[in-house]
Protein backbone atom coordinates (compact mmCIF):
# COMPACT_ATOMS: atom_id res chain seq x y z
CA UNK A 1 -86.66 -84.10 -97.43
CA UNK A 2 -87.81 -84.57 -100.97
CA UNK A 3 -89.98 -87.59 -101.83
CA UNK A 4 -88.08 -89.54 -105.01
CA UNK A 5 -87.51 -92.72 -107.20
CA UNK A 6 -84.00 -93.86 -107.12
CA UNK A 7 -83.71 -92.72 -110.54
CA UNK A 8 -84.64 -88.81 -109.45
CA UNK A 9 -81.90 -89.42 -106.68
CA UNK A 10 -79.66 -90.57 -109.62
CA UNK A 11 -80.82 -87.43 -111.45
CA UNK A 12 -79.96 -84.92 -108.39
CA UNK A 13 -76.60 -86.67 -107.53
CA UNK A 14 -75.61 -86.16 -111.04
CA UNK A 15 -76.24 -82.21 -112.06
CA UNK A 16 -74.67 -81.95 -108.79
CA UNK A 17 -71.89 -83.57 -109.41
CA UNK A 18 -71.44 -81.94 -113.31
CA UNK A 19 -71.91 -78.60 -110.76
CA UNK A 20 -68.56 -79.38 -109.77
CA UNK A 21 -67.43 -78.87 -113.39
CA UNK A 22 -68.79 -75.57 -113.56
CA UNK A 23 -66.77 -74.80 -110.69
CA UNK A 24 -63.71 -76.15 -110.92
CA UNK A 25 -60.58 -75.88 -113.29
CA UNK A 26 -59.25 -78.57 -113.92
CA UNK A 27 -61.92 -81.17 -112.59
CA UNK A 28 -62.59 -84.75 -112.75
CA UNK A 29 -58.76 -85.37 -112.21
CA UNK A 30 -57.51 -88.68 -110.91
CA UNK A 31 -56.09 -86.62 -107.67
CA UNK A 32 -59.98 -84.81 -106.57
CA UNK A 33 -62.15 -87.30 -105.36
CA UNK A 34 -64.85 -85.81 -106.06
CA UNK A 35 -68.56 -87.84 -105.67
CA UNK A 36 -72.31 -86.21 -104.98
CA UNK A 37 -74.77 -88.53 -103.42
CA UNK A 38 -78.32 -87.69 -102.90
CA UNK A 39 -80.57 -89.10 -100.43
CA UNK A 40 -84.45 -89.02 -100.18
CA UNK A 41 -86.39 -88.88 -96.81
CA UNK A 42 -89.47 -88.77 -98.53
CA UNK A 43 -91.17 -86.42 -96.08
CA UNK A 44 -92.18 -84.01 -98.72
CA UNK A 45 -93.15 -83.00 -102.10
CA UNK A 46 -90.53 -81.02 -104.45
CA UNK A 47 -90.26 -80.56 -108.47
CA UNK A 48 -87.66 -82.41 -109.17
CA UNK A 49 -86.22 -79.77 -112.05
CA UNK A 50 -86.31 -77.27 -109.10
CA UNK A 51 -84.25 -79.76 -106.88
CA UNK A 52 -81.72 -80.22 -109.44
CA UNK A 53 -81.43 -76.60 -109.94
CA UNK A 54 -80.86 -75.98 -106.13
CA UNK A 55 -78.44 -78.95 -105.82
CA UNK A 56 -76.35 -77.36 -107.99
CA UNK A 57 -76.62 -74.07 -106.50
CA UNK A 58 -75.61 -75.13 -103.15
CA UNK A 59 -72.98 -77.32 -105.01
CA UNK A 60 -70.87 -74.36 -106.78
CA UNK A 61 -71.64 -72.02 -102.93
CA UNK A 62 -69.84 -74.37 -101.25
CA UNK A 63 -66.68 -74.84 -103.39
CA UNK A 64 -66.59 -70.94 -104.00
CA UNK A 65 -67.08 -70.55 -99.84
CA UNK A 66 -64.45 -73.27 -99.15
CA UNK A 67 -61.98 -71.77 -101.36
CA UNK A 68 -62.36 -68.31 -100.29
């Protein structure tokens, strides 16, 4: 419910998406899919570093939680 510029969407989308890396072995295959998006509501105020931290977080919980 963040409030943020395209470009901190762009920002978020993409450490969670190099999260994935992190995670998996092999990744960014032709065969994965895989894709973050990251959406703003704007309904509140968050530091964006923070954000990107957390996105990646929840990122690398929910391939370890899917996998286990």
């Amino acid at each position: 419910d963040a409030r943020l510029t395209k470009l901190e969407c762009h920002l978020v989308a993409q450490t969670a998406h190099q999260a994935m890396s992190r995670t998996l072995f092999p990744s960014h295959t032709r065969f994965d899919g895989d894709i973050t998006f990251a959406l703003a509501t704007g309904a509140g105020e968050a530091h964006l570093d923070r954000l990107r931290v957390a996105a990646a977080d929840a990122v690398i919980d929910a391939i370890r939680d899917a996998v286990a």
